[in-house]
Protein backbone atom coordinates (compact mmCIF):
# COMPACT_ATOMS: atom_id res chain seq x y z
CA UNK A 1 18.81 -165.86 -127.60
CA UNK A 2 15.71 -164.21 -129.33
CA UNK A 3 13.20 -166.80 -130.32
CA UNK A 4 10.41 -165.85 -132.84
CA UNK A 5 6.62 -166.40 -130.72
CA UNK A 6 5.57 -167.79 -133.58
CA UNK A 7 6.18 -169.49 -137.06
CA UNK A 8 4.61 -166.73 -138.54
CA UNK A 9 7.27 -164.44 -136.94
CA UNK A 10 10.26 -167.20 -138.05
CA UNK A 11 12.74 -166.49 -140.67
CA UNK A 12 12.76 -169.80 -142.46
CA UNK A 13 13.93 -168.64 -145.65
CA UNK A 14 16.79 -171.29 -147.20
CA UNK A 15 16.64 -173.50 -143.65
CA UNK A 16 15.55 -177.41 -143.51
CA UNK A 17 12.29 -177.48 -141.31
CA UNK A 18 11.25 -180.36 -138.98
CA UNK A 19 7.42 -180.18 -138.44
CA UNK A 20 6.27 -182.54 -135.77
CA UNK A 21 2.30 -183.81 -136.14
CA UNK A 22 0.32 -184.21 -139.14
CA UNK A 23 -2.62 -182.54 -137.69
CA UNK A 24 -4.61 -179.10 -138.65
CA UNK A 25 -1.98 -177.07 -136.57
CA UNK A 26 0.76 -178.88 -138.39
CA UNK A 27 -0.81 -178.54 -141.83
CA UNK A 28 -1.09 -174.46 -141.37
CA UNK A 29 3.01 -174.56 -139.86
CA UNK A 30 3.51 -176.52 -143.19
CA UNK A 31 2.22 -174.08 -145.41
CA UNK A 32 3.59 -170.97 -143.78
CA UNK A 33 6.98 -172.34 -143.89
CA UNK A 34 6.95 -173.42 -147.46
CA UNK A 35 5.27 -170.20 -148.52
CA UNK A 36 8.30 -168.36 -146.53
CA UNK A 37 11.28 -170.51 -148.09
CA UNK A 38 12.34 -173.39 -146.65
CA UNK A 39 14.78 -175.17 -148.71
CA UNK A 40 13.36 -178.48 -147.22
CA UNK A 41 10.93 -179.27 -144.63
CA UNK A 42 10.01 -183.15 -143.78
CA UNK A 43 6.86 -184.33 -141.72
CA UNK A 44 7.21 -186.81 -138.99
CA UNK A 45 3.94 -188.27 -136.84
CA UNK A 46 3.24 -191.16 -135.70
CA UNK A 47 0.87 -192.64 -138.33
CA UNK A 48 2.88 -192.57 -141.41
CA UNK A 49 -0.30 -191.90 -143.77
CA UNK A 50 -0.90 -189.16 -142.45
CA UNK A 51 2.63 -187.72 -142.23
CA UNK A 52 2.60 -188.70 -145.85
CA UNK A 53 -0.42 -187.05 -147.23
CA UNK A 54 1.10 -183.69 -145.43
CA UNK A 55 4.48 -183.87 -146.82
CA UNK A 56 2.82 -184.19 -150.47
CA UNK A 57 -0.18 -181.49 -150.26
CA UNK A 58 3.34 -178.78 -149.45
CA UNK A 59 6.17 -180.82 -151.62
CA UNK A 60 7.78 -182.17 -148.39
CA UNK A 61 8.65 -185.54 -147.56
CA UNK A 62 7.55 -187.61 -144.82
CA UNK A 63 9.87 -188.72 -141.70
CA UNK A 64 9.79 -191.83 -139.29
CA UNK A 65 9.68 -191.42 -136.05
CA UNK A 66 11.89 -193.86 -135.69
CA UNK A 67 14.11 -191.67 -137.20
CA UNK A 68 13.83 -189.02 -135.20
CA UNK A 69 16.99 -188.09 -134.04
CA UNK A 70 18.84 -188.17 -136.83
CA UNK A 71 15.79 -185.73 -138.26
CA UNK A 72 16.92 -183.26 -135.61
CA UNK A 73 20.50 -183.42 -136.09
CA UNK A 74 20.22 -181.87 -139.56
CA UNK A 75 17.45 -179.70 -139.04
CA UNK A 76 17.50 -175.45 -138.60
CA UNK A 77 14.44 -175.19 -137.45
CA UNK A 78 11.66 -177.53 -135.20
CA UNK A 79 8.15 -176.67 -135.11
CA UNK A 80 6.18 -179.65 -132.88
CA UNK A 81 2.28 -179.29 -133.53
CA UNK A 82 1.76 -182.66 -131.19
CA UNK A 83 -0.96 -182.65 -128.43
């Protein structure tokens, strides 16, 4: 299996994206994945404000955590910016 070493390297073009943390990190792996094509991405953390404010600033939507798993069954693609 050949995993990219970074987003940056990731072809994300027409995949659903599952970024994990709301955070600086998670803001920049937001915006490279929209700006490379991701048909969807959603934003999960902890505090849903902040999830929230993410998902809007990139035209995503927000996730619960509580909803995790389902949120990994139907995504391509994970990218966890938690510390």
């Amino acid at each position: 299996m050949n995993l990219p070493r970074s987003v940056r390297d990731a072809d994300v073009a027409g995949k659903r994206v599952l970024v994990l943390g709301a955070g600086a990190m998670a803001g920049l792996a937001t915006a490279t994945v929209a700006r490379r094509g991701a048909t969807s991405i959603a934003v999960a953390n902890r505090t849903a404000g902040n999830a929230d404010r993410l998902a809007q600033e990139y035209a995503a939507r927000s996730a619960s955590l509580a909803d995790l798993a389902a949120e990994l069954e139907v995504a391509d693609v994970v990218v966890s910016c938690t510390g």
